[in-house]
C-alpha atoms as a PDB file:
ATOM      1  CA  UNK A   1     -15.117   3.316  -9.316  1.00  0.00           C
ATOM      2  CA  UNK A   2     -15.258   6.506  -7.495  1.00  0.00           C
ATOM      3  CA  UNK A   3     -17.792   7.177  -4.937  1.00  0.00           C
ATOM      4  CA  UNK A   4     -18.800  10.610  -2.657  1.00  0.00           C
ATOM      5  CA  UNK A   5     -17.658  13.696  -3.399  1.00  0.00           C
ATOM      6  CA  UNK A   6     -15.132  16.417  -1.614  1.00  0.00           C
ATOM      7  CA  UNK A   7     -11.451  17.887  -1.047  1.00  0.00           C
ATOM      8  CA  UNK A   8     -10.926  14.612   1.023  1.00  0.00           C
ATOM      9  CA  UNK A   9      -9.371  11.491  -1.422  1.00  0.00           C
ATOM     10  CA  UNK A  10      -9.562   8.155   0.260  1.00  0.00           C
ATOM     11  CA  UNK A  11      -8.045   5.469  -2.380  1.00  0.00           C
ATOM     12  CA  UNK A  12      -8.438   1.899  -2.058  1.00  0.00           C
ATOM     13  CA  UNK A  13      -6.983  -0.779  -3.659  1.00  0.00           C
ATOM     14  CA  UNK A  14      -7.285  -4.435  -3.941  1.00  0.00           C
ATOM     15  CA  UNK A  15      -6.554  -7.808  -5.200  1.00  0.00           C
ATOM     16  CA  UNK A  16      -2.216  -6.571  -5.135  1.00  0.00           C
ATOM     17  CA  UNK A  17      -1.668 -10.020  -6.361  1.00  0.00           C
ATOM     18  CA  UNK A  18      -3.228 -11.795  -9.174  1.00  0.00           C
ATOM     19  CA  UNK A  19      -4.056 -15.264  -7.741  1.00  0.00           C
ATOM     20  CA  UNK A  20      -5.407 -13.854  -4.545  1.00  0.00           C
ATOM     21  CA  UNK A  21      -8.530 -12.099  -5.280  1.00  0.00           C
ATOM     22  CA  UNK A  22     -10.801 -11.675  -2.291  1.00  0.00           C
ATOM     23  CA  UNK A  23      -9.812  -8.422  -1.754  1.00  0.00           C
ATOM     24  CA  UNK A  24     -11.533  -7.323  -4.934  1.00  0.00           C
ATOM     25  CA  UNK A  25     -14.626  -9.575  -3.609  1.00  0.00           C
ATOM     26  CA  UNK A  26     -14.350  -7.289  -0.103  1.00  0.00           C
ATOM     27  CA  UNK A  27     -13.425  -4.388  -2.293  1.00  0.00           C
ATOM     28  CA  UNK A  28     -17.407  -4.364  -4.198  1.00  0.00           C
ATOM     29  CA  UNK A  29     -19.146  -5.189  -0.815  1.00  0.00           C
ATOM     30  CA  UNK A  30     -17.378  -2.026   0.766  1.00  0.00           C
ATOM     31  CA  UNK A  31     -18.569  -0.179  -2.481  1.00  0.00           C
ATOM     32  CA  UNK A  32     -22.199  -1.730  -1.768  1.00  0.00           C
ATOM     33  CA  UNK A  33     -22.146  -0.947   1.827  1.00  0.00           C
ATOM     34  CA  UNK A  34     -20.561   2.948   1.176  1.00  0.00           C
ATOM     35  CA  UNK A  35     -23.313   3.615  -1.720  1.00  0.00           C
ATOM     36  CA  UNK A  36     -26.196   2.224   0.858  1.00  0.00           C
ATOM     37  CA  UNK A  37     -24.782   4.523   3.610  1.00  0.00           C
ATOM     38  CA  UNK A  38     -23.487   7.617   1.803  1.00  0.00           C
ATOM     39  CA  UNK A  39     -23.367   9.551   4.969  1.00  0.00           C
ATOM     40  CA  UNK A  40     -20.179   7.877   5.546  1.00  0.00           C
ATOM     41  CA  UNK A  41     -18.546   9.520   2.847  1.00  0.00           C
ATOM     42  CA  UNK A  42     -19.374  12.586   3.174  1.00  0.00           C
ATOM     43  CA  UNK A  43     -16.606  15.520   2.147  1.00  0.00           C
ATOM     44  CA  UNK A  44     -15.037  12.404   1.020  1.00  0.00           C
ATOM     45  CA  UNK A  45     -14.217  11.295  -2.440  1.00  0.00           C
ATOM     46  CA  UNK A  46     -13.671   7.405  -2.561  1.00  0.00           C
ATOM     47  CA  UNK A  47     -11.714   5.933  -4.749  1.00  0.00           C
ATOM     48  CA  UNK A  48     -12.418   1.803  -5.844  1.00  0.00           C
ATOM     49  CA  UNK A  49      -9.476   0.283  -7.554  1.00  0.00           C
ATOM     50  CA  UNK A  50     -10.852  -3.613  -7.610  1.00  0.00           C
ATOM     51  CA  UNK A  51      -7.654  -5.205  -8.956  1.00  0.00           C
ATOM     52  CA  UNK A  52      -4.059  -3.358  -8.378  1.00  0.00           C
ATOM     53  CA  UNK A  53      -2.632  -5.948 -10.343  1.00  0.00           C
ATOM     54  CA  UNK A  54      -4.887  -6.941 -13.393  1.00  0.00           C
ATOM     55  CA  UNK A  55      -2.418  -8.418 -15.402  1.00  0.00           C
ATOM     56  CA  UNK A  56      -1.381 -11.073 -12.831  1.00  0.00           C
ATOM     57  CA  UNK A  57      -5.328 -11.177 -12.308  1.00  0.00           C
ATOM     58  CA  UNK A  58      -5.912 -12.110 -15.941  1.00  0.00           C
ATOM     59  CA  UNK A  59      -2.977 -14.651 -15.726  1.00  0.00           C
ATOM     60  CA  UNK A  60      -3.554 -15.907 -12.026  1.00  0.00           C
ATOM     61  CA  UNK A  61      -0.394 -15.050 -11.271  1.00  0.00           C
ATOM     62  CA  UNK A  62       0.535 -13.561  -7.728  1.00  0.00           C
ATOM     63  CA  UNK A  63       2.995 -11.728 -10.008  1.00  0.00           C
ATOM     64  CA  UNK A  64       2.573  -9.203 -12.779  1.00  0.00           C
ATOM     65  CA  UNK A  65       3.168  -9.165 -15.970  1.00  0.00           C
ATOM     66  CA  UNK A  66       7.213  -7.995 -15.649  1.00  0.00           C
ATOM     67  CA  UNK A  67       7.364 -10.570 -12.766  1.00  0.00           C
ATOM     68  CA  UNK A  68       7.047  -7.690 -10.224  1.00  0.00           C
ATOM     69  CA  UNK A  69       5.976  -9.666  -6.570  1.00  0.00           C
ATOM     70  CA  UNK A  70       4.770  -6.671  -3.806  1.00  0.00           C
ATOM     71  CA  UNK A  71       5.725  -8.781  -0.767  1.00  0.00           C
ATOM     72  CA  UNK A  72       8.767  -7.757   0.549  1.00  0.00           C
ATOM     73  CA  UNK A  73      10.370  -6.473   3.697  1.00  0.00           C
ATOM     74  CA  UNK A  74      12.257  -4.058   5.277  1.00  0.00           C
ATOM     75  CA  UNK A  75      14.053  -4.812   8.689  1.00  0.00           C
ATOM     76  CA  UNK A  76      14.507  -1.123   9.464  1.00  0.00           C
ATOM     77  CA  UNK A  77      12.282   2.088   9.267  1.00  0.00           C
ATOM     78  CA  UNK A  78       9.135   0.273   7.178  1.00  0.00           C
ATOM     79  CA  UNK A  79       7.907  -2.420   5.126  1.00  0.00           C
ATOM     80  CA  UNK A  80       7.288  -1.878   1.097  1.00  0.00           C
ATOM     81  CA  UNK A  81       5.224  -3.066  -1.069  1.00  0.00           C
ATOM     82  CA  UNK A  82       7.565  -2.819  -3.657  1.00  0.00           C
ATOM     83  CA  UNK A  83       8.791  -4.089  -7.644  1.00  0.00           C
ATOM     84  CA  UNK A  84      11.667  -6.876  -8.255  1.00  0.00           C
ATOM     85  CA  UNK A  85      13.633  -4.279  -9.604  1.00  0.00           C
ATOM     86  CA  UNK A  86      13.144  -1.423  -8.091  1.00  0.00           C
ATOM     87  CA  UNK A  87      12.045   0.060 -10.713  1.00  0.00           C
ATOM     88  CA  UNK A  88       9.102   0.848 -13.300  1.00  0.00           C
ATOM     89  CA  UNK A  89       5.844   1.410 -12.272  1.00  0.00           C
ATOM     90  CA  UNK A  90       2.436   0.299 -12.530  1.00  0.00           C
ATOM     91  CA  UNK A  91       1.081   2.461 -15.202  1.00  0.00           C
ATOM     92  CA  UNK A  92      -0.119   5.439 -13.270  1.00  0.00           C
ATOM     93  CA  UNK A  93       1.194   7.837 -10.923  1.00  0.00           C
ATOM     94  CA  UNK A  94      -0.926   9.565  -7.675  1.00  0.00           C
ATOM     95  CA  UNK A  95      -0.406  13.782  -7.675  1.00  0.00           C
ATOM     96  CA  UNK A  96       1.734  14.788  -4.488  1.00  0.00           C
ATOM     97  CA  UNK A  97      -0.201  15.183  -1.364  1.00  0.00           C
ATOM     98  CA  UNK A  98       2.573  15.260   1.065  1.00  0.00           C
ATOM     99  CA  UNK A  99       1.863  16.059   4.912  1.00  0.00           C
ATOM    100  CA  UNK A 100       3.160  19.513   6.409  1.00  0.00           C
ATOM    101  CA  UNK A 101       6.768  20.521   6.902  1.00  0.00           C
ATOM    102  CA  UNK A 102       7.856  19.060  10.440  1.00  0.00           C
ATOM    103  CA  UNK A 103       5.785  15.860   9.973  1.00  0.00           C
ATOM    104  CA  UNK A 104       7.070  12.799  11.848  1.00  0.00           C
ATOM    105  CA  UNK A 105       6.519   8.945  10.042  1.00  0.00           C
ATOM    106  CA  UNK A 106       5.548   7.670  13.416  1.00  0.00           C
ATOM    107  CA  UNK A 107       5.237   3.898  13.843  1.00  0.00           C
ATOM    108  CA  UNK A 108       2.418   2.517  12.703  1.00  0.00           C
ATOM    109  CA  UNK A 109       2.404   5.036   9.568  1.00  0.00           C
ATOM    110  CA  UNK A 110       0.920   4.015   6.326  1.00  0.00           C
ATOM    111  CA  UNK A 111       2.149   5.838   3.067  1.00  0.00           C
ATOM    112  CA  UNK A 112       3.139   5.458  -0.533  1.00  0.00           C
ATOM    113  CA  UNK A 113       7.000   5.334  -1.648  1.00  0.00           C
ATOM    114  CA  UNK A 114       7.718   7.473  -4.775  1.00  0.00           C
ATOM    115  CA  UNK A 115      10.604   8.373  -6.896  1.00  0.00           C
ATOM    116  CA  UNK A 116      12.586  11.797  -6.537  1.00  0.00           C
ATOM    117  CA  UNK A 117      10.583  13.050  -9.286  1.00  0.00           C
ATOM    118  CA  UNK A 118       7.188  14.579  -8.600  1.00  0.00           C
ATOM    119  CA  UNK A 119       3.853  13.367  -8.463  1.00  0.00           C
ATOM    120  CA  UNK A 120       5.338   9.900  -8.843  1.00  0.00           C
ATOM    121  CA  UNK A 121       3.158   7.800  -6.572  1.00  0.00           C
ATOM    122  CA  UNK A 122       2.204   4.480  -7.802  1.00  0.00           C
ATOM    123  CA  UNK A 123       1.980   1.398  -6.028  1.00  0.00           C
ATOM    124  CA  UNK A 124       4.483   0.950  -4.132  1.00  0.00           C
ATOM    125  CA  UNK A 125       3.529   1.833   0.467  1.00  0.00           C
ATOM    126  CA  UNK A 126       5.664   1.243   3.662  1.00  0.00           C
ATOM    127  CA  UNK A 127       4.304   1.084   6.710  1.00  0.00           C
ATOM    128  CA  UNK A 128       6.663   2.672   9.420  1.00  0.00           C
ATOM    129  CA  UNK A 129       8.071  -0.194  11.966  1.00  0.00           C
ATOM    130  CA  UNK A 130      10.227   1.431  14.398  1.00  0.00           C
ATOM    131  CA  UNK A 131      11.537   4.877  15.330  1.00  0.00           C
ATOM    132  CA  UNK A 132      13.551   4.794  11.912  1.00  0.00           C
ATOM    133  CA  UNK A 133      10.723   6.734  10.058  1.00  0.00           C
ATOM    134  CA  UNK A 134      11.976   9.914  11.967  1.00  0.00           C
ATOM    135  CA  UNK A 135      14.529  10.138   9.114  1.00  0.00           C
ATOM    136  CA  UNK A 136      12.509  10.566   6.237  1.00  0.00           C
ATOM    137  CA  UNK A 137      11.715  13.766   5.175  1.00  0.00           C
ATOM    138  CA  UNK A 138       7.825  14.770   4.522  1.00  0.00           C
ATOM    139  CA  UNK A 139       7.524  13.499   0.958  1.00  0.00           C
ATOM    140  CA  UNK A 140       5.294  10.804   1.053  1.00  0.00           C
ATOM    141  CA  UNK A 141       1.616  10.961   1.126  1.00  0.00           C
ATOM    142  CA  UNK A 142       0.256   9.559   4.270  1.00  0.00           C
ATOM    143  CA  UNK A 143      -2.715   7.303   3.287  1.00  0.00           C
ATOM    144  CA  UNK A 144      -2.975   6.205   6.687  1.00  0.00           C
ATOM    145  CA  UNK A 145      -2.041   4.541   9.955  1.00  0.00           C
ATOM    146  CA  UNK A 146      -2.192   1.319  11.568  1.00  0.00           C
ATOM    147  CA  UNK A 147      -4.337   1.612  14.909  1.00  0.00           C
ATOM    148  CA  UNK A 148      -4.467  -1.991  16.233  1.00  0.00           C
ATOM    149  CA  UNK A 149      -2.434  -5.338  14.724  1.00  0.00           C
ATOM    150  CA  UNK A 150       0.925  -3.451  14.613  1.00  0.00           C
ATOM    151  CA  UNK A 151       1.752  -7.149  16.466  1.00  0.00           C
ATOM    152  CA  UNK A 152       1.446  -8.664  12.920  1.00  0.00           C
ATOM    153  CA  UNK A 153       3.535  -5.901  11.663  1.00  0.00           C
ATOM    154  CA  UNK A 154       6.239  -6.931  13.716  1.00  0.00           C
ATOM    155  CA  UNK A 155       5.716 -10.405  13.423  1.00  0.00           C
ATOM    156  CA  UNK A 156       6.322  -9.825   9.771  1.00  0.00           C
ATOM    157  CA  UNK A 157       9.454  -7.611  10.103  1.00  0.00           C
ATOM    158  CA  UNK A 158      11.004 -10.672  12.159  1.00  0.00           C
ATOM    159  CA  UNK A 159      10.870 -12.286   9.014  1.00  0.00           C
ATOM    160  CA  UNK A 160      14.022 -13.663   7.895  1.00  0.00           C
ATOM    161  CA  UNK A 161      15.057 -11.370   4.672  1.00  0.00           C
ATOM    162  CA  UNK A 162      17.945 -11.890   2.011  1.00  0.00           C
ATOM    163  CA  UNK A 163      19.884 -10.526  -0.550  1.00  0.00           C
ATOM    164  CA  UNK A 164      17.298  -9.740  -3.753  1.00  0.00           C
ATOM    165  CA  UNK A 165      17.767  -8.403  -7.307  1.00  0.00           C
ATOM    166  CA  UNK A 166      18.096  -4.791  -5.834  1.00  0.00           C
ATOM    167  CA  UNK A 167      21.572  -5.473  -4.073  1.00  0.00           C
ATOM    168  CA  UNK A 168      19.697  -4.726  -0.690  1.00  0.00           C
ATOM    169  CA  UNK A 169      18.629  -7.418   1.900  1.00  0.00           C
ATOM    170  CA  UNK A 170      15.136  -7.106   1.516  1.00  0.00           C
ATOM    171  CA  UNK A 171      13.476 -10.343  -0.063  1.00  0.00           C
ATOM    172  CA  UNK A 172      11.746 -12.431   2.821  1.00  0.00           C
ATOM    173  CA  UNK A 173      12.468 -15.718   2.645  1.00  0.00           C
ATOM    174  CA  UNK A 174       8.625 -16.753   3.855  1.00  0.00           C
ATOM    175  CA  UNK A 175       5.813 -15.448   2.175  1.00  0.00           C
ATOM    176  CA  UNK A 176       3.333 -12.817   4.709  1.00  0.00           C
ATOM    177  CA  UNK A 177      -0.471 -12.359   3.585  1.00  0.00           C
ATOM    178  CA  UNK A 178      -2.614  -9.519   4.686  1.00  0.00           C
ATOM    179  CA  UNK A 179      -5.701 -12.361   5.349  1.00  0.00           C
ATOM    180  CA  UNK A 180      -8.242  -9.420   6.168  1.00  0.00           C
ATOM    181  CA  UNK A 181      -7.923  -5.646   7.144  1.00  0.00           C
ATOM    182  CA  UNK A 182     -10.462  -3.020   8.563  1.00  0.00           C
ATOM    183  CA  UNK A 183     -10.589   0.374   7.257  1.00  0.00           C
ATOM    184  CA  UNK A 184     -11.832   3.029   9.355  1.00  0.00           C
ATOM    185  CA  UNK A 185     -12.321   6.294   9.296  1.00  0.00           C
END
């Protein structure tokens, strides 16, 4: 569903996994709200992506179809949603909107992880934790920033993490849920 109109892309996506889908409910009463007030879009394109995951939707599986779980963390620069593997993709890719040269991934930063090849944006965000995001270069489009609760970010990057299928120490071994978010703009 896209909404407004302008330079200005604001994507949203919900429902990440399949058996947890009140985002999507949250998801079409921000559409409602945003086509009642349109003034709040305005030089803004929105975006609507109900269900990130729709074939772990259609199976009720928190997982998709290749098994692919977006909760994990990272105990350094950020947190990912990211795939099993490491690899693959969910099917589409987001064009490069990458922030200008000198650009710092501050704490709190919220932006989408990508291959080395371009306009490879998917699914997969971090959100900084720590000064660590300093080392990345300016790559990654920033889709936004956290500007209260980074408390629950760090209480999820104390999370224990292990040893997963990509070699790194990066599965958790509790399970963290986003219960609600506020997007502002």
């Amino acid at each position: 569903l896209v909404l407004g109109g302008g330079d200005d892309v604001v994507l949203l996506l919900a429902t990440i996994h399949g058996n947890e889908q009140a985002g999507t409910v949250l998801l079409w009463r921000l559409a409602e709200h945003l086509q009642q007030h349109p003034g709040l879009m305005q030089g803004r394109q929105v975006v609507l992506v109900p269900t990130a995951n729709p074939d772990g939707a259609a199976r009720n599986t928190r997982a998709n179809v290749n098994g692919v779980d977006l909760n994990r963390n990272f105990p350094a620069a950020n947190r990912r949603g990211t795939e099993a593997s490491g690899s693959g993709g969910p099917g589409y890719s987001i064009p490069d909107e990458f922030p200008d040269d000198g650009f710092v991934y501050e704490e709190g930063v919220v932006a989408m992880a990508k291959t080395p090849a371009s306009n490879s944006t998917g699914s997969q965000f971090f959100i900084v934790h720590g000064s660590q995001g300093a080392i990345l270069s300016p790559t990654f489009n920033v889709i936004g920033r956290v500007v209260s609760g980074m408390d629950t970010v760090d209480r999820i990057a104390e999370i224990e993490t292990v040893r997963g299928s990509t070699r790194e120490n990066s599965k958790p071994t509790e399970t963290a849920y986003i219960e609600s978010i506020l997007i502002d703009q």
